[in-house]
Protein backbone atom coordinates (compact mmCIF):
# COMPACT_ATOMS: atom_id res chain seq x y z
CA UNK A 1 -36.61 29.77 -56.64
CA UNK A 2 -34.28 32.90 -56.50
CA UNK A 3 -35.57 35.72 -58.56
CA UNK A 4 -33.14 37.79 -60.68
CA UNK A 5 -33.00 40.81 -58.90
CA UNK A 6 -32.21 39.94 -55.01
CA UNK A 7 -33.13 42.80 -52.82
CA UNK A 8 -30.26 42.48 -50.86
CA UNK A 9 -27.02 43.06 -52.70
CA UNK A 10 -23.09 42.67 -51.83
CA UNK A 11 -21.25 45.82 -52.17
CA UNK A 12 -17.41 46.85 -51.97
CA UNK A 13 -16.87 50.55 -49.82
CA UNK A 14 -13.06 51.27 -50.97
CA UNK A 15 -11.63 54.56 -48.80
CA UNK A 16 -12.28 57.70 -50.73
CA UNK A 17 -9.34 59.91 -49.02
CA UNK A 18 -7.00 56.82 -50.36
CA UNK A 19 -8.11 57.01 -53.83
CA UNK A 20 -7.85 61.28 -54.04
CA UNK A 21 -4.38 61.08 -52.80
CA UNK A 22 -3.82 58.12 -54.98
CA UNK A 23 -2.71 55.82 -52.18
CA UNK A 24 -0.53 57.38 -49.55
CA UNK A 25 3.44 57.52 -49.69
CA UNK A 26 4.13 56.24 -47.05
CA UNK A 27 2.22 52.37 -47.45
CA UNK A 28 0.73 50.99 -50.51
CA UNK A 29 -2.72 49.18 -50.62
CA UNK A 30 -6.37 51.07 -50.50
CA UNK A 31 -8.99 50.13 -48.15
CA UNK A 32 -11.46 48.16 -48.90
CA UNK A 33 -14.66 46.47 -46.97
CA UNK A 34 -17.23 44.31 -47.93
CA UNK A 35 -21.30 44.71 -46.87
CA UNK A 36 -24.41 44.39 -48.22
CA UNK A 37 -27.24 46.97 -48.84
CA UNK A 38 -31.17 46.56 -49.59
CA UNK A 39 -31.63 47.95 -53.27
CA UNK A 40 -35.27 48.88 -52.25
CA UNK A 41 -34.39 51.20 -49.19
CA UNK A 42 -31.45 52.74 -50.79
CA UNK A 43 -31.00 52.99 -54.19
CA UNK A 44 -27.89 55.63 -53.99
CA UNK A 45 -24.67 54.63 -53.84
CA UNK A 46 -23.84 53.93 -49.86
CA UNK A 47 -21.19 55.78 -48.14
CA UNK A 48 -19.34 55.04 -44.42
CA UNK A 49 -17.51 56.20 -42.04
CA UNK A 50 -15.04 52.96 -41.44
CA UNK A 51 -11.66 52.47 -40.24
CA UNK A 52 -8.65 52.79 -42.99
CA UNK A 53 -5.28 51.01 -41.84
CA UNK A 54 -3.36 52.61 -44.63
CA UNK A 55 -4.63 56.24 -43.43
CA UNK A 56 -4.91 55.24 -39.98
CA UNK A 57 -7.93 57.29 -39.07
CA UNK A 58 -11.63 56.58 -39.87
CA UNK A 59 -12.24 57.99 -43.22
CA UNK A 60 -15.25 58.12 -45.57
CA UNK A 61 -15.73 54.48 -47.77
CA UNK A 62 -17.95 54.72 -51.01
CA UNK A 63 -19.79 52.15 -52.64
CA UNK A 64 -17.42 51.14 -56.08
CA UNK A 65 -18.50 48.85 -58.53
CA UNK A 66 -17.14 45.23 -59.19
């Protein structure tokens, strides 16, 4: 039987330089991956260097909420 709180969680990262400029002029969208994270090891809010196709440079992702 599952419990109610899963250790391992899903978690969106959404491109933090997208959202402060409030989405580039010249393409509209903001980055966004998918991962997961173990709520035991870290309880913070996760952040990531990851790829962002509307900045086109690796910029820093931070963990959003659903």
């Amino acid at each position: 039987m599952a419990k109610g709180k899963d250790v391992r969680v899903k978690v969106l990262l959404e491109c933090t330089s997208c959202v402060r400029n409030s989405v580039n002029k010249k393409s509209s969208g903001i980055s966004r991956y998918i991962t997961q994270k173990n709520r035991h090891n870290t309880p913070s809010r996760l952040e990531l260097k990851k790829f962002c196709p509307y900045c086109y440079k690796h910029t820093l992702h931070g963990e959003i909420k659903k």
